[in-house]
Structure formats: C-alpha cells, structure tokens
Protein backbone atom coordinates (compact mmCIF):
# COMPACT_ATOMS: atom_id res chain seq x y z
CA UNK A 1 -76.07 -8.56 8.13
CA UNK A 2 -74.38 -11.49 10.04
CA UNK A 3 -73.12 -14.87 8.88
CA UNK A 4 -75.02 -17.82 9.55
CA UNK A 5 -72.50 -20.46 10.74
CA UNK A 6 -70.50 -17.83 13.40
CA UNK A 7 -72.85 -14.67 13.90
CA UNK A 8 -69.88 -12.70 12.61
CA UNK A 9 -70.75 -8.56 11.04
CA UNK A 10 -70.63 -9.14 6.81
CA UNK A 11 -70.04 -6.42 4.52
CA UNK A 12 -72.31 -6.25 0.86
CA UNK A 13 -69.41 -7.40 -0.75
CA UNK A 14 -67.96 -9.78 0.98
CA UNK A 15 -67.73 -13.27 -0.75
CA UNK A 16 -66.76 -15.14 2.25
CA UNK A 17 -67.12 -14.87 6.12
CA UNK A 18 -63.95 -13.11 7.50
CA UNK A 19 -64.26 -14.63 11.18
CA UNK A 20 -64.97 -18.82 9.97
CA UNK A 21 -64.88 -18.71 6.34
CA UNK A 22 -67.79 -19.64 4.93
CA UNK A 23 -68.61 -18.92 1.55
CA UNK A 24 -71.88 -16.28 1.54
CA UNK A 25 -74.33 -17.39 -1.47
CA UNK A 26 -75.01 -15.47 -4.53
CA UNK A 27 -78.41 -14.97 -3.11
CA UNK A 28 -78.16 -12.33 -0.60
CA UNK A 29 -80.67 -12.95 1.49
CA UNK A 30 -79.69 -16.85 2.16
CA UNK A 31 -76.27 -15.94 3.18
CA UNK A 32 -77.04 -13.69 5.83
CA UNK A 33 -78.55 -14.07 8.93
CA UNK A 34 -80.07 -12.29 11.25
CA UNK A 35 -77.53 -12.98 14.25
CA UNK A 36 -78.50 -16.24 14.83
CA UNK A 37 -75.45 -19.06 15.07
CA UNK A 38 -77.18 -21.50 12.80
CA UNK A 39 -75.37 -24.35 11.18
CA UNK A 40 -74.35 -24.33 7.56
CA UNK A 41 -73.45 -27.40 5.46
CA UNK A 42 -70.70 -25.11 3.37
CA UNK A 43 -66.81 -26.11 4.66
CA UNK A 44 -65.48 -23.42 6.52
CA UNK A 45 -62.33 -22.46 4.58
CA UNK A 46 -58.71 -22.78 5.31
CA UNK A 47 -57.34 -20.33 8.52
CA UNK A 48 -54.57 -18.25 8.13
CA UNK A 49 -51.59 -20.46 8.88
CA UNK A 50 -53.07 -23.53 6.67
CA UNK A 51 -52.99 -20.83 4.46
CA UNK A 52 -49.33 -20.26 4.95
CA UNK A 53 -48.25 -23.63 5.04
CA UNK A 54 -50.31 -24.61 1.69
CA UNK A 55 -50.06 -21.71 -0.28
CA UNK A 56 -47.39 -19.39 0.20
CA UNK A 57 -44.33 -19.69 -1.44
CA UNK A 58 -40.92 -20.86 0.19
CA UNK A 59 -38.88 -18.21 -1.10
CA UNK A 60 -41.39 -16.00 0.68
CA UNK A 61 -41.30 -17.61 4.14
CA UNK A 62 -37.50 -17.89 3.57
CA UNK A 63 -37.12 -14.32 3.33
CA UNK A 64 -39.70 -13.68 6.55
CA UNK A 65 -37.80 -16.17 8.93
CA UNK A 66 -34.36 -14.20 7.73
CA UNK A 67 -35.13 -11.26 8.58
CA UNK A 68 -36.28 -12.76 11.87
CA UNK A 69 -32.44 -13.81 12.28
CA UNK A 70 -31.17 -10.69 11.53
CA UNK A 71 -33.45 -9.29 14.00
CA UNK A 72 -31.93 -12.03 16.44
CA UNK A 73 -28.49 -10.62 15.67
CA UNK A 74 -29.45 -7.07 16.39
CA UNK A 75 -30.68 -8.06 19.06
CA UNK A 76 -27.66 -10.14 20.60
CA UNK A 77 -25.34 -7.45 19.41
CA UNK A 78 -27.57 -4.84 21.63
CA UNK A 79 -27.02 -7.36 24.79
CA UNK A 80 -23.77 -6.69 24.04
CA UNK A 81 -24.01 -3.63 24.29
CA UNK A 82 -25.81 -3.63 27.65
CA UNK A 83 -22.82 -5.30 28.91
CA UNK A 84 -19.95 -3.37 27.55
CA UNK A 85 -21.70 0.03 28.82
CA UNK A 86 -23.12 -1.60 31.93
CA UNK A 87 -26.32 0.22 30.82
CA UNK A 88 -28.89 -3.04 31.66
CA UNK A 89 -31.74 -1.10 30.72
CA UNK A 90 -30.93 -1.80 27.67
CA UNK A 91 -32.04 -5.52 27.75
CA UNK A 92 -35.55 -4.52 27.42
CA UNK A 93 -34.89 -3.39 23.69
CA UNK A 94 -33.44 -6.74 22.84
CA UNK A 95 -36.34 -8.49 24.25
CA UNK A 96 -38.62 -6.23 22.46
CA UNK A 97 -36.11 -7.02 19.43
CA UNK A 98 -36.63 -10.79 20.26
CA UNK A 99 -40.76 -11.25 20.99
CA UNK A 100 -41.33 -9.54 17.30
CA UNK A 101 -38.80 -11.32 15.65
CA UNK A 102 -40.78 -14.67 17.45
CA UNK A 103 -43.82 -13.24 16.06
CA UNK A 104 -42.45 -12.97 12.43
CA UNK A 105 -40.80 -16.38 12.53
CA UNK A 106 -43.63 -18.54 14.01
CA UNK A 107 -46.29 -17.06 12.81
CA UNK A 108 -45.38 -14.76 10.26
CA UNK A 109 -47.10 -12.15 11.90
CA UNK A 110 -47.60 -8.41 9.41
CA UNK A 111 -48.17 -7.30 12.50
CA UNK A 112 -45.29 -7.44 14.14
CA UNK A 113 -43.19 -6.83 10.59
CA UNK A 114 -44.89 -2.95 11.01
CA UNK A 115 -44.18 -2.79 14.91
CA UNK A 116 -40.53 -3.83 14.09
CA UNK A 117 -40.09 -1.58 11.41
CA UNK A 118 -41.69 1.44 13.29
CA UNK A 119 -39.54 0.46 16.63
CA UNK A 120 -36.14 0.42 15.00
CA UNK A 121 -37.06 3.67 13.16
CA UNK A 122 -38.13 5.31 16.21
CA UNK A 123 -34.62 3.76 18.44
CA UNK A 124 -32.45 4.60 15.49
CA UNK A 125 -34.11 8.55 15.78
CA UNK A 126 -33.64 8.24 19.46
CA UNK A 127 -29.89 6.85 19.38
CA UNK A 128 -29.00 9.79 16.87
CA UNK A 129 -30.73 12.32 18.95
CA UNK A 130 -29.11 11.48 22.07
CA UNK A 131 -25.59 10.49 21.09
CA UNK A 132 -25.50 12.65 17.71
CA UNK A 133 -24.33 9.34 15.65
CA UNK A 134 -26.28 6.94 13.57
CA UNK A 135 -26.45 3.41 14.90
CA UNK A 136 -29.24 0.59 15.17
CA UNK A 137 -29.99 0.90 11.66
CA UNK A 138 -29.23 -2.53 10.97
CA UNK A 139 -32.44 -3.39 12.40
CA UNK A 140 -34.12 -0.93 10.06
CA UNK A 141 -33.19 -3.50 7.71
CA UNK A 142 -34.64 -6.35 9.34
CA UNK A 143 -38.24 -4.42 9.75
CA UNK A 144 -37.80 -3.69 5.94
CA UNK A 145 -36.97 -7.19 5.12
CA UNK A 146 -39.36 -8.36 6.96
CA UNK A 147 -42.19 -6.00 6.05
CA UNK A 148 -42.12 -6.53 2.40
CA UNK A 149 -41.94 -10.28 3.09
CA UNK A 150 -45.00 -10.11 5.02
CA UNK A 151 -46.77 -7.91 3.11
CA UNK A 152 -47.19 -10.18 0.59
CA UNK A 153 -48.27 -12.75 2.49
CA UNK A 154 -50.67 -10.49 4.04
CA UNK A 155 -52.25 -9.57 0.12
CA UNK A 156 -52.21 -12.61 -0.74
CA UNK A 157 -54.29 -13.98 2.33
CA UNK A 158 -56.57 -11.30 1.73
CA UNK A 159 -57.60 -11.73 -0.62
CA UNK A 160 -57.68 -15.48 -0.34
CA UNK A 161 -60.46 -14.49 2.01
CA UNK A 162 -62.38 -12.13 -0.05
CA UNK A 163 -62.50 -14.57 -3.16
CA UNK A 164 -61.36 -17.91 -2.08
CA UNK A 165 -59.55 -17.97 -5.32
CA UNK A 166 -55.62 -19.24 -4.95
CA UNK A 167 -54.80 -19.14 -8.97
CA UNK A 168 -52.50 -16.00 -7.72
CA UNK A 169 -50.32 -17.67 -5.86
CA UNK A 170 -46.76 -16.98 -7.02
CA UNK A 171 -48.08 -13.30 -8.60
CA UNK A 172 -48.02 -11.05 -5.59
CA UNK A 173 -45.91 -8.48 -5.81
C-alpha cells in the first residue's frame, strides 16, 4: 500500500507516512493509494530537524554537541600525534574523527553517534594490538556520550513519526 501525497511503501500499522508525514486515516482504504502521487489536504508533519529544534530538550542537544567537542579534542590530540611521530597517515583518522563529530553537532546525526562509537572501538583494538598498550579510548567516550545522547533523540523522533503524539517529550530514557 502506498501513501497518497508522496507514493511512499506504508506498513498496516503505520499511523503516519514515514517519507512526508502525512497522517494515514482510520479508514484503511482512504489512506492508501495505489502508487499514484495524488494531493492530500492533511499538513505534512514536522521533518526531523524541526523536530529537533521544537521538541527536544536542551540538556539533550547539550550533551550531543559535547561529545562532538570531545571528539574535536581527540581528534586534535591525534594531529598531534601525526606530527610528533612524523607518521602523516595518521591525519586521515582525525578527519574521520572530525566529519562524524560534524555530523553529530549539526545535525545530530544517530548515525554517525554508532559509526563513531564502532570506529574508536575498532582503533582503540587496533592501537592495543599493534603497540600492546591501551590508548584512543578517550574517544570511546565521546561515541558513548554521544550515542546515548542520540539515541534518545532518535526514540523520541520515532516515534514522533509513528504517532504524531509529542506529550513524551522530556520522558525518554
């Protein structure tokens, strides 16, 4: 079954379109279509980052853009690194470092929060394997910071979209 404003896939359950928003009526049949893009005179609902900015707490998007700064840090201690061992390849992991911590900053991206956290996992295993000592961990930190910032933002707009309810604002945990 599609939606009628965008042509987008529907599940049976879904209350709302996924892709534009609009709200499916109770009637089955009315608020599907059959792939058509028809026009619908229900407001598509808010996107993802009007979402953000509206609804999400500030303590939340605090927490999201520190750990993006920490990640900044890791990642300007790591250039230092580069240049104290004149290893240059080296760079490339603080750019990595940098783009997801861009990602989690601007756009609070879950996303990137999981790539982050699965990157510094996989660098601190690396760094331990080849050198036998633990370092890089402190970006561990960062991915977990950021992660269970994000994640809540990522419930939350979830199931914003499923419902269109926002009375649980403030409740995630």
């Amino acid at each position: 079954m599609f939606c009628k404003n965008c042509g987008s896939m529907l599940n049976d359950y879904d209350k709302f379109c996924t892709n534009c928003g609009l709200q499916i009526s109770d009637s089955r049949p009315d608020g599907y279509d059959s792939g058509t893009n028809g026009n619908s005179s229900a407001e598509p609902r808010l996107n993802r980052q009007e979402f953000i900015n509206l609804y999400v707490p500030e303590s939340i998007k605090k927490s999201a853009k520190n750990s993006a700064i920490l990640g900044y840090i890791c990642s300007g201690i790591t250039v230092l690194l580069a240049l104290y061992t004149n290893n240059y390849f080296i760079i490339f992991d603080a750019l990595i470092i940098v783009g997801l911590c861009l990602g989690i900053q601007l756009s609070y991206s879950f996303v990137c929060s999981v790539v982050l956290l699965s990157y510094s996992v996989v660098n601190v295993i690396y760094f331990l394997v080849t050198t036998g000592k633990p370092g890089g961990w402190l970006i561990i930190l960062a991915g977990i910071y950021s992660f269970n910032s994000l994640l809540k933002v990522h419930k939350m707009f979830k199931e914003y979209k499923l419902t269109g309810n926002t009375d649980f604002v403030g409740d995630v945990k």
